[in-house]
Every structure is written in C-alpha cells, then in structure tokens.
N, C-alpha and C. Protein backbone atom coordinates (compact mmCIF):
# COMPACT_ATOMS: atom_id res chain seq x y z
N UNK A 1 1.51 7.17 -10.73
CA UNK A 1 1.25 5.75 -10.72
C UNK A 1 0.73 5.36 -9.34
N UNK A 2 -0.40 4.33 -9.10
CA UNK A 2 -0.55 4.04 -8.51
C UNK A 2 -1.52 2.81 -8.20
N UNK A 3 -1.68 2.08 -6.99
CA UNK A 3 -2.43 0.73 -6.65
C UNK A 3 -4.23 1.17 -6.79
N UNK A 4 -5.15 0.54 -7.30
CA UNK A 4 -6.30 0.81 -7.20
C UNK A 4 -6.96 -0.33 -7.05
N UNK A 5 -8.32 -0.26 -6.44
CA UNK A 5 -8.95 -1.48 -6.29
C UNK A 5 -9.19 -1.75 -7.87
N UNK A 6 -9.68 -3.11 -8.22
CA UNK A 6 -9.46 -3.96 -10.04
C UNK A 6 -10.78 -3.49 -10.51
N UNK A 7 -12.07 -3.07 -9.12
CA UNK A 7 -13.47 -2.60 -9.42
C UNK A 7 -13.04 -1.40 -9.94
N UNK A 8 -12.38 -0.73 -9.71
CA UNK A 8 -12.45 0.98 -10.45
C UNK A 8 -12.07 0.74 -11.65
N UNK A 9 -11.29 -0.02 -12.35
CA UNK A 9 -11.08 -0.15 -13.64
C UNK A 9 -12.50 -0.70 -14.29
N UNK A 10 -12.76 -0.27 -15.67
CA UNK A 10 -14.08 -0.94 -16.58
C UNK A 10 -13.65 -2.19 -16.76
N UNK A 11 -14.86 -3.19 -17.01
CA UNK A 11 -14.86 -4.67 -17.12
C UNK A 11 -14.30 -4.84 -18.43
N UNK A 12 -14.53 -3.94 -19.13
CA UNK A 12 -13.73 -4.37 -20.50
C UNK A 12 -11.71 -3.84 -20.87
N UNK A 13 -11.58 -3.25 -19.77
CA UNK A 13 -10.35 -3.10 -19.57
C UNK A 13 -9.76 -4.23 -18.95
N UNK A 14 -10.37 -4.60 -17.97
CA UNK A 14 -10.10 -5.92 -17.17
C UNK A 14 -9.85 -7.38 -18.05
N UNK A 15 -10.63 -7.83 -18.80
CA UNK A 15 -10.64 -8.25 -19.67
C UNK A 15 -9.83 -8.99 -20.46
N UNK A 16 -9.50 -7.10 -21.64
CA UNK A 16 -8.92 -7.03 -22.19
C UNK A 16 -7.24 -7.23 -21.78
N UNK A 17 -6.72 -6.72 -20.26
CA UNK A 17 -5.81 -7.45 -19.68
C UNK A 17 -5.40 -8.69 -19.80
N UNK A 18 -6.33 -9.31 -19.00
CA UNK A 18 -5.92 -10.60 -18.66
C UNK A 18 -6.13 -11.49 -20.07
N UNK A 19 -7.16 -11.24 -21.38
CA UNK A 19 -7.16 -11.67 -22.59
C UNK A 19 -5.57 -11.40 -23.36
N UNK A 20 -5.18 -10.66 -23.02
CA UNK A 20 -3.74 -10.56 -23.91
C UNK A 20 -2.72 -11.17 -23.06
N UNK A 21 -2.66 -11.24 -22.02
CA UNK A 21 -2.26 -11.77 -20.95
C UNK A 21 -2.05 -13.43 -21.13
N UNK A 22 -2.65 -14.28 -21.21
CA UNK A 22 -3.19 -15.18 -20.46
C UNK A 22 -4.16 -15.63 -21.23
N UNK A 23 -4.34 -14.85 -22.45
CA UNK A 23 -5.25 -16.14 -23.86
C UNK A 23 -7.05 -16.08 -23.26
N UNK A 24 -7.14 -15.71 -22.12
CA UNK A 24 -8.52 -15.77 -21.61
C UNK A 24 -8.44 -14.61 -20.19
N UNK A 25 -9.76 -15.17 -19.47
CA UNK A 25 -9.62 -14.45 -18.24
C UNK A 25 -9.69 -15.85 -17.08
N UNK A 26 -9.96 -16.81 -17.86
CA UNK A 26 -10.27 -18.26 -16.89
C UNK A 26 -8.79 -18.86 -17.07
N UNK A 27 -8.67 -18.69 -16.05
CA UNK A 27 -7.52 -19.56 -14.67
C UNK A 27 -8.06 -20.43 -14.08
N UNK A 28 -7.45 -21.75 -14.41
CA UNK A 28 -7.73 -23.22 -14.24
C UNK A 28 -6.57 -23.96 -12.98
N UNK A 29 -6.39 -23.79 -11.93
CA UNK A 29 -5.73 -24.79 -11.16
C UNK A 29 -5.91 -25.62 -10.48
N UNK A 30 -5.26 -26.35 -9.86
CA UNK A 30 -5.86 -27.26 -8.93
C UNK A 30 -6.73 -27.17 -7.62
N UNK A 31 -7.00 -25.74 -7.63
CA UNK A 31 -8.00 -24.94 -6.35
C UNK A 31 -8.82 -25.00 -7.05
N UNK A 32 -9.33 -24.69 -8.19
CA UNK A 32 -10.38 -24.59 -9.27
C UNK A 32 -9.88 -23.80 -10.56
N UNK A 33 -11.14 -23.04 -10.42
CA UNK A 33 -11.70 -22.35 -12.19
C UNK A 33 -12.19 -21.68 -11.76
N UNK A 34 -11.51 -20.22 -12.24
CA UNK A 34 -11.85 -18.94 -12.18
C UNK A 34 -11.61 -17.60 -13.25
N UNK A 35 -13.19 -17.31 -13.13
CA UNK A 35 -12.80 -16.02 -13.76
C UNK A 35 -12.15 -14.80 -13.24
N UNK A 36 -11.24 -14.64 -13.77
CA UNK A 36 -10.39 -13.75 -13.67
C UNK A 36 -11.06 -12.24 -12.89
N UNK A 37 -11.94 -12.12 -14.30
CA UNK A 37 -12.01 -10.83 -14.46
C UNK A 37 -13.14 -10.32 -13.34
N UNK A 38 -13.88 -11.69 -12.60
CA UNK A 38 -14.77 -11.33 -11.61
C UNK A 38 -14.22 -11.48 -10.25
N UNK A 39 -12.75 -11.42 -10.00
CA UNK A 39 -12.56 -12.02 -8.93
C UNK A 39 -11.85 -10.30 -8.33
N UNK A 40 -11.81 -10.54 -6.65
CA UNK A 40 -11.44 -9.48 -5.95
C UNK A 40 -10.07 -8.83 -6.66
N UNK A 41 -9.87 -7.55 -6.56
CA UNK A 41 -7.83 -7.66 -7.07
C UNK A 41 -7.72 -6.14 -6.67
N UNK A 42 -6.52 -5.77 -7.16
CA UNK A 42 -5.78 -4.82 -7.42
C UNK A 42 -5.04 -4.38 -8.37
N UNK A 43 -5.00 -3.18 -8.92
CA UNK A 43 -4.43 -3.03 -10.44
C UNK A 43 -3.06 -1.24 -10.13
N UNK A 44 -2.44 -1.71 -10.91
CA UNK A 44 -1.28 -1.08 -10.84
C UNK A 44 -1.56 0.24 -12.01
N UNK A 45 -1.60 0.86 -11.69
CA UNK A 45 -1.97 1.93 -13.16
C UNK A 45 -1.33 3.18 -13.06
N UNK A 46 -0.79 3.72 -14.63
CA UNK A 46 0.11 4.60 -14.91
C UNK A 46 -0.92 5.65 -14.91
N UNK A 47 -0.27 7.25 -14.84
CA UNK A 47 -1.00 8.26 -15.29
C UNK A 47 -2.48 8.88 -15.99
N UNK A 48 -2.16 7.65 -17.45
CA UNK A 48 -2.86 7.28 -18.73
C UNK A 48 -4.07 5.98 -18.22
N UNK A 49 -4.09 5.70 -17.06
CA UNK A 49 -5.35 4.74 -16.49
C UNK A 49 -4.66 3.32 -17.50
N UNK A 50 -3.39 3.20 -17.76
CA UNK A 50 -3.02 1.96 -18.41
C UNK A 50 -2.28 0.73 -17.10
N UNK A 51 -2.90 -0.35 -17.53
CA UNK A 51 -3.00 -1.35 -16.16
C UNK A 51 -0.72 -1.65 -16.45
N UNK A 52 -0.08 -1.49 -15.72
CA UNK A 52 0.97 -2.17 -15.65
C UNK A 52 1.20 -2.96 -14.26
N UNK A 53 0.06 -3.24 -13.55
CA UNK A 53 0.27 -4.86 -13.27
C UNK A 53 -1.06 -5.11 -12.50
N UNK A 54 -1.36 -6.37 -12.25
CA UNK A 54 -2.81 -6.78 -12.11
C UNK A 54 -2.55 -8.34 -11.06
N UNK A 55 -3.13 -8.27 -9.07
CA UNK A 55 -3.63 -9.24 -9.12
C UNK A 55 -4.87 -9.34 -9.02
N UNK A 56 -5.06 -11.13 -8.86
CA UNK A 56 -6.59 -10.85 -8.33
C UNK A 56 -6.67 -12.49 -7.32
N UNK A 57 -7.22 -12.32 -6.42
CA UNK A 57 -7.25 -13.30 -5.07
C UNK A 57 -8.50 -13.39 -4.61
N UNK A 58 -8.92 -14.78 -3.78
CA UNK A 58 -10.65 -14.80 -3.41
C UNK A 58 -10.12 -15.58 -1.92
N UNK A 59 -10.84 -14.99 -1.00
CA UNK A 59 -11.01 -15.23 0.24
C UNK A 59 -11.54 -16.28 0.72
N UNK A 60 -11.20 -17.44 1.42
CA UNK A 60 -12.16 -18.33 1.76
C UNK A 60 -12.13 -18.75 3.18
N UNK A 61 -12.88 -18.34 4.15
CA UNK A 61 -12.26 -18.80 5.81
C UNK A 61 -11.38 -17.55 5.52
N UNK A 62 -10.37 -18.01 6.70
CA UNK A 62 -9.25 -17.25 6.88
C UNK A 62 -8.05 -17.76 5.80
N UNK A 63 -8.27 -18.24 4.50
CA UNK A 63 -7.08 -18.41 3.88
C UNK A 63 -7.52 -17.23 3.17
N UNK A 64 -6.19 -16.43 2.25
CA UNK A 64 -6.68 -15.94 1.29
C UNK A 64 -5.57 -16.85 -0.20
N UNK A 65 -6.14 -16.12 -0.93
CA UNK A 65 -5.39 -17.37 -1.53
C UNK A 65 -5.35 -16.59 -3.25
N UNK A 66 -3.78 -16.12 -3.78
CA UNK A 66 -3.43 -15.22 -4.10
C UNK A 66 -3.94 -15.97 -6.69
N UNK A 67 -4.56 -15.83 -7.15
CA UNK A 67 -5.04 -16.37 -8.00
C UNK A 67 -4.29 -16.23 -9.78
N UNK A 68 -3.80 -15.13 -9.58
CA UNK A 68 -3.17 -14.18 -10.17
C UNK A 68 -2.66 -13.08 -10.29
N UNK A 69 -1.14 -12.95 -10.76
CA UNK A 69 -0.21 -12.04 -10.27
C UNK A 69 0.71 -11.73 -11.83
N UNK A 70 0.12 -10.55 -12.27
CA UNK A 70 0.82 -10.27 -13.86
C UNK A 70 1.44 -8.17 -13.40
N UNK A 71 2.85 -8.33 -14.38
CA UNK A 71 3.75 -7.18 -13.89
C UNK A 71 4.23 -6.48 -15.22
N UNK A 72 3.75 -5.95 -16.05
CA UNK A 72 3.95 -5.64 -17.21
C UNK A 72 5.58 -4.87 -17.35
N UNK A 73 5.99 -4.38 -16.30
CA UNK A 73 7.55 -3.78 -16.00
C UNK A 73 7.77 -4.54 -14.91
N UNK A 74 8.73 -5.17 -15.22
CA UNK A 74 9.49 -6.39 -14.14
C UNK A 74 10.73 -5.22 -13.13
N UNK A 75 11.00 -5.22 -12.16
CA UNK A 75 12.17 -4.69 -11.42
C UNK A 75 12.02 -3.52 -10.85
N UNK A 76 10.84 -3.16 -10.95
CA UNK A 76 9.93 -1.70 -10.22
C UNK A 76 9.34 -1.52 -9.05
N UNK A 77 9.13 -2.91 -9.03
CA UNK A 77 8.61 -3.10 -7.56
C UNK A 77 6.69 -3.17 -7.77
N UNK A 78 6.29 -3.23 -8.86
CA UNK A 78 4.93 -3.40 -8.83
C UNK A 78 4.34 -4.62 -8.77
N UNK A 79 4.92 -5.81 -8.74
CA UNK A 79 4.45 -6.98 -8.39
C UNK A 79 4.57 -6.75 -6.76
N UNK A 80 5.63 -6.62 -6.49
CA UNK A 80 5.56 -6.59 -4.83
C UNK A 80 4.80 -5.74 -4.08
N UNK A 81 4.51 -4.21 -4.62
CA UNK A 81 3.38 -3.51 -4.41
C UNK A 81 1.65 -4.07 -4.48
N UNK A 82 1.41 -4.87 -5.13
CA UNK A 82 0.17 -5.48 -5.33
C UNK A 82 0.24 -6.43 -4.56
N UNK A 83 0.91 -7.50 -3.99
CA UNK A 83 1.27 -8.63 -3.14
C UNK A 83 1.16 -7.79 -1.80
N UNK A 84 1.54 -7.02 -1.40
CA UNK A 84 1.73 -6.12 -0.65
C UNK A 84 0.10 -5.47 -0.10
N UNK A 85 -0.18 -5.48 -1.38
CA UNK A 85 -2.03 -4.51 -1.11
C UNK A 85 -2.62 -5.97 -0.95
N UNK A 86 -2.68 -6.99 -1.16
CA UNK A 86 -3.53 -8.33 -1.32
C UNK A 86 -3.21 -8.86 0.14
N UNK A 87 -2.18 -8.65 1.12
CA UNK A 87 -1.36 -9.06 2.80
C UNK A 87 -1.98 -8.62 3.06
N UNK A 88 -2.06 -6.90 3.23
CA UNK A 88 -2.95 -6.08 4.10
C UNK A 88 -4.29 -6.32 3.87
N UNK A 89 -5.24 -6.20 2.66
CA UNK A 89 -6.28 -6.04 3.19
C UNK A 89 -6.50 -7.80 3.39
N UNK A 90 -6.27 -8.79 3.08
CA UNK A 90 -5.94 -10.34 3.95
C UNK A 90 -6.54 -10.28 4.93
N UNK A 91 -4.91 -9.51 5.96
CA UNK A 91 -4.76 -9.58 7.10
C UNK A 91 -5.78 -9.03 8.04
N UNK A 92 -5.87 -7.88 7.24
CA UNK A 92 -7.06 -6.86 8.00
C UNK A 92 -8.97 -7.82 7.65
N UNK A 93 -9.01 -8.69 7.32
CA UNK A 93 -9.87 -9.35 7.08
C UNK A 93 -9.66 -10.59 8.18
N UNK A 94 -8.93 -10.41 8.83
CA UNK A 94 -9.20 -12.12 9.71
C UNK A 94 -8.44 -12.79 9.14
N UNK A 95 -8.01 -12.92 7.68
CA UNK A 95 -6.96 -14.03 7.43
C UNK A 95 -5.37 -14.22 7.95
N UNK A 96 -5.27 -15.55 8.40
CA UNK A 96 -4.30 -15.82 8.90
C UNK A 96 -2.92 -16.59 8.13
N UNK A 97 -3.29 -16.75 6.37
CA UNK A 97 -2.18 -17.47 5.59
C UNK A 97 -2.59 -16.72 4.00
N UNK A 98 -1.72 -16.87 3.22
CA UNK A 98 -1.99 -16.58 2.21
C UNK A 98 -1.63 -17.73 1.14
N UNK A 99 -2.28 -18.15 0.39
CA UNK A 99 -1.43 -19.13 -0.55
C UNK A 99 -1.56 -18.96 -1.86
N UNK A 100 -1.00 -19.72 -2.46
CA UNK A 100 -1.02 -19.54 -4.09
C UNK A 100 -0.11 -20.98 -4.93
N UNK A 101 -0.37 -20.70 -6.17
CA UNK A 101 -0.33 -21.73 -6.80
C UNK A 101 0.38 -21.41 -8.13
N UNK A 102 1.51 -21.95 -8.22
CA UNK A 102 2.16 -21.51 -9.48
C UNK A 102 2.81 -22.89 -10.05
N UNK A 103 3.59 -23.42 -11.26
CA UNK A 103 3.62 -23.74 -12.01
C UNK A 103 5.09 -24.13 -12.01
N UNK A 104 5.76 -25.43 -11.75
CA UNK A 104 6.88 -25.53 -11.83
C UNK A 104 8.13 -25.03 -12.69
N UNK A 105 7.71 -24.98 -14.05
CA UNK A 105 8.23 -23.81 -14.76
C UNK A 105 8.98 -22.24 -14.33
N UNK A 106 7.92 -22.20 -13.77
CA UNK A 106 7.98 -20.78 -13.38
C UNK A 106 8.83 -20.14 -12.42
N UNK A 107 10.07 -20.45 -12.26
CA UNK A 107 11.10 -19.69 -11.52
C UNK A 107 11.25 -18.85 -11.16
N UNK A 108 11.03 -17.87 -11.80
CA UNK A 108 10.66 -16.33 -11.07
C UNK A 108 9.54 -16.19 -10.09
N UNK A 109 8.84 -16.51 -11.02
CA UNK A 109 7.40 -16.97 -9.25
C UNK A 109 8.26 -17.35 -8.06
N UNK A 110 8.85 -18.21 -7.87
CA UNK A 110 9.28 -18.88 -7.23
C UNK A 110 10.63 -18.63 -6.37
N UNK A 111 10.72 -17.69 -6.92
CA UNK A 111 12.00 -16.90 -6.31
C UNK A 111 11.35 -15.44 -5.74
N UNK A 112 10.09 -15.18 -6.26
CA UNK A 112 9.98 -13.93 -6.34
C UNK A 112 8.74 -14.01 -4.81
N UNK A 113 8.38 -15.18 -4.57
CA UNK A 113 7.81 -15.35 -3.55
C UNK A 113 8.14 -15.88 -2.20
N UNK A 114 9.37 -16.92 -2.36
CA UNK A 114 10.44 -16.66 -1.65
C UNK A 114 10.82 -15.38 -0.53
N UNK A 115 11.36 -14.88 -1.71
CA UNK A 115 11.93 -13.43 -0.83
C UNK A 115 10.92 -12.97 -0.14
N UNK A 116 10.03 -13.26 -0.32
CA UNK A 116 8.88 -12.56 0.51
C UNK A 116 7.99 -12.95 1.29
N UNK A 117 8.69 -13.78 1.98
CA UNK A 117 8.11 -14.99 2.92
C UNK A 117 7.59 -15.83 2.61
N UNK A 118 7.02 -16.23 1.68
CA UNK A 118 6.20 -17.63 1.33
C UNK A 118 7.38 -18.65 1.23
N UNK A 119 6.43 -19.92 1.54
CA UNK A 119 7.25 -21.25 1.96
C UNK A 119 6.84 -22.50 0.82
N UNK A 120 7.31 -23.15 0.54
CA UNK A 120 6.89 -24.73 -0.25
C UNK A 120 6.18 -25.13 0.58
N UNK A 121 4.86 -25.54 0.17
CA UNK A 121 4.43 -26.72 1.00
C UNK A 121 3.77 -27.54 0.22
N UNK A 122 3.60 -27.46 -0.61
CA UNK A 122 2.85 -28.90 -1.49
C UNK A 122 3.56 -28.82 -3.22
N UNK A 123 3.90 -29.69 -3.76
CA UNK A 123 3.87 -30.49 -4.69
C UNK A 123 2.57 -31.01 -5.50
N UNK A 124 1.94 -30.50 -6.37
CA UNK A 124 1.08 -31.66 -6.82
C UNK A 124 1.00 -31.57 -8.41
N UNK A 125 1.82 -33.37 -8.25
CA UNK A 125 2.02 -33.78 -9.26
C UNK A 125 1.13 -33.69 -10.35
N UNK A 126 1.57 -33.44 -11.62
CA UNK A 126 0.96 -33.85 -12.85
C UNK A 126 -0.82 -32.73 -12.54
N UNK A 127 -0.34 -32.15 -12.41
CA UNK A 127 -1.98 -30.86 -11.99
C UNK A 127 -2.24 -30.26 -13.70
N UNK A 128 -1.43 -30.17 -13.76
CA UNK A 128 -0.96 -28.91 -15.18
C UNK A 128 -1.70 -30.26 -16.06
N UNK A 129 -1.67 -31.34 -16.41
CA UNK A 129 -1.98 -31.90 -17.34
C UNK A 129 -3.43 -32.46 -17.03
N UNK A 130 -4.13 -32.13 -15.67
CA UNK A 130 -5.55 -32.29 -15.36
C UNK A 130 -6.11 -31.22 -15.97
N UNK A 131 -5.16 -29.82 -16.15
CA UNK A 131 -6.03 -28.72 -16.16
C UNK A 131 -6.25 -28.14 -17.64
N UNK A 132 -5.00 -28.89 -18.24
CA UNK A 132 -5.08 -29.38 -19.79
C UNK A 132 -6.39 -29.86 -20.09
N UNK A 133 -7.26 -30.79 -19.89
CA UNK A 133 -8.09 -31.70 -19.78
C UNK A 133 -9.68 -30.66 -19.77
N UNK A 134 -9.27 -29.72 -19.29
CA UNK A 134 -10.47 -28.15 -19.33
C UNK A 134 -9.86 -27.26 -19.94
N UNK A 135 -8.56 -26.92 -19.96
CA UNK A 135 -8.08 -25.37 -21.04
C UNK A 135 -7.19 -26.46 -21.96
N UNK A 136 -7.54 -26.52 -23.04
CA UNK A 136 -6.38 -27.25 -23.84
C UNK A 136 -5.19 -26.14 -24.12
N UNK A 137 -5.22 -25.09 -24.12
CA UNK A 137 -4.11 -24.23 -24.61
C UNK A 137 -3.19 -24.18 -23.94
N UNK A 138 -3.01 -24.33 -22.55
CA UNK A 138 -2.33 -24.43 -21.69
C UNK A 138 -1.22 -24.93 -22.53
N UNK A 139 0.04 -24.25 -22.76
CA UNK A 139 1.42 -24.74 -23.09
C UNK A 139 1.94 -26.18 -22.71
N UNK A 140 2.66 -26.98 -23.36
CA UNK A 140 3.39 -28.09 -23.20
C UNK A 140 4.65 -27.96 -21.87
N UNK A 141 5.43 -26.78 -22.94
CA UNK A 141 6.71 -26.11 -22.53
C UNK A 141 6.71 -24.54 -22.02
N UNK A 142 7.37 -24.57 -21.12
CA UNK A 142 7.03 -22.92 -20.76
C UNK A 142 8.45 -22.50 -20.64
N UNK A 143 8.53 -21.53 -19.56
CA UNK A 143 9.83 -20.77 -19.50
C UNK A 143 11.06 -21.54 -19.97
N UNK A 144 12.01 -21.18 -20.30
CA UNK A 144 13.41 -21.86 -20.17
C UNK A 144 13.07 -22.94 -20.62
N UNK A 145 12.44 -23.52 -21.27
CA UNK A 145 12.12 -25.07 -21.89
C UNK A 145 12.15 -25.95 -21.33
N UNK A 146 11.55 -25.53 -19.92
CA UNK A 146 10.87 -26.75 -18.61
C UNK A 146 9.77 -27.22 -19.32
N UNK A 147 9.39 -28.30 -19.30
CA UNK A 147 8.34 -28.83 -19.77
C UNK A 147 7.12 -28.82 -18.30
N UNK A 148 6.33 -28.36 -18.74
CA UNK A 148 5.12 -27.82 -17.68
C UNK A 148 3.85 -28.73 -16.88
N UNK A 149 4.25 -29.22 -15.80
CA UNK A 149 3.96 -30.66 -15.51
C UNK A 149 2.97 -30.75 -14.24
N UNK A 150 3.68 -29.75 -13.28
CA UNK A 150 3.40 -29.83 -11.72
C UNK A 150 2.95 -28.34 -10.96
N UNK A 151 2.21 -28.14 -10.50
CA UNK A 151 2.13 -27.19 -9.56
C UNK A 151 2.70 -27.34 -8.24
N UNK A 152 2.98 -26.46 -7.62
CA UNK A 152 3.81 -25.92 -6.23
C UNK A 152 2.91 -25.18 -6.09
N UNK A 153 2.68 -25.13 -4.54
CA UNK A 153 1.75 -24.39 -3.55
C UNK A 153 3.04 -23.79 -2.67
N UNK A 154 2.78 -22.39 -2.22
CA UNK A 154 3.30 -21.76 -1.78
C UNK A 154 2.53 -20.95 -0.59
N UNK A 155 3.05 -20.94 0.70
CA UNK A 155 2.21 -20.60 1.95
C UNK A 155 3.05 -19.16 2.39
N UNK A 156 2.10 -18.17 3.11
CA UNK A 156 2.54 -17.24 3.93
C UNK A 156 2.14 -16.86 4.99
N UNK A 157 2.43 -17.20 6.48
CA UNK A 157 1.64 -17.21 7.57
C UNK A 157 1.34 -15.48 8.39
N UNK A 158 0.48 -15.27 8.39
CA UNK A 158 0.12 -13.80 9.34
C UNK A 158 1.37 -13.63 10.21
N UNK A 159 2.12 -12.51 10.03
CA UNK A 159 3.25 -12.05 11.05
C UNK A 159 4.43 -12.47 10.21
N UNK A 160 4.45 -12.93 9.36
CA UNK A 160 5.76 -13.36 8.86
C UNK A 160 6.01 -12.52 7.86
C-alpha cells in the first residue's frame, strides 16, 4: 500500500471514485466549484491499484487549501497519511496555511482535523443551502441527524 500522486491513477478511475463517493466529482463550497477529478491530489492505493483513500487540494498564493478528503478504511491512518502528503508538498511550495472547508454535520472532520493542528476560524452561516441552489442533491440531514446548514473553515499555519 501506498500514497501516489491522483495523476498516476486513470481519469476514469478517478471518477469513478469520487462518483460513488460523492454522487458526482463537482464539489460545491463556499470557496467555489470544483471538479474533483481535475484538481491536484493524492490517492491511497492497495496492492490491486484499488483507491482506499483520495485527497485533492488547489493552491492559490501561499494558501493551500485542502478540497477533498475521502478514507475508505477509517482508523489506519490513511486519511492522515494523505493530509500529511498535501502539508509537505504545501509547504515545500511556499505555502504558509492550509485551509479547508467542511460541513457542520460533520464531526469527525472536525475532530479529525483538530488533532492535527487545524484551528476554527470562520463560521459561515447558511453556505450549505447557497450551495443547494447549484447541487440540489446535497442532503437536508447528514451524519447523526444534524440537519446540514453551515460550513466551518478550518486553518493550519506553516510550523504548527
């Protein structure tokens, strides 16, 4: 097993990921609209070239700014391995913060970025129901039967 750049995998593997994943490859937040499947990343892959976890992040200035983060085996350490490959080459790029954008719902995000230095810094209200407004599929209710309302921005500064 191991980390590979998301270019060595075929576009229709890529795809096909984030399509079973995630209903599409377009990720809608309050940073924008993005395709998934064209954006920089890293992919987690077994023996068998089968993806068990996938991000993908786009550089802008010195932010980088983390877009999507999927872990097909939770408690392995392959989310943190890919978070991990997305810091370094960041850092080694001039960037000085990393951020990202997740989904009030989403508790594990949120714990899981936590531990790993990222900080709260923004709130923004009622995002999830702007972004409704371009993906209608976007869920009502998500995890734990939080009703899915707000995005949280989450920061990680170079050295921390």
């Amino acid at each position: 097993m191991t980390v590979i750049l998301i270019q060595q995998l075929s576009k229709q593997q890529v795809v096909q990921f984030f399509t079973e994943h995630w209903g599409s490859t377009e990720m809608v937040i309050s940073s924008g609209v993005y395709d998934c499947s064209k954006l920089d990343g890293f992919a987690y892959i077994d023996e068998q070239n089968t993806i068990l976890g996938l991000v993908t992040y786009i550089i802008r200035a010195e932010e980088c700014e983390i877009i999507s983060l999927d872990s097909i085996v939770e408690g392995k350490g392959i989310g943190s391995l890919l978070v991990q490959a997305v810091e370094q080459n960041a850092f080694e790029q001039g960037c000085t913060m990393i951020s990202l954008i997740t989904t009030n719902d989403n508790l594990h995000a949120l714990k899981f970025y936590q531990k790993r230095g990222y900080h709260l810094v923004e709130i923004i209200q009622n995002a999830v129901e702007q972004a409704r407004a371009y993906k209608p599929e976007i869920p009502l209710i998500g995890n734990d039967g939080i009703p899915i309302r707000d995005e949280i921005r989450l920061v990680k500064q170079s050295g921390l």
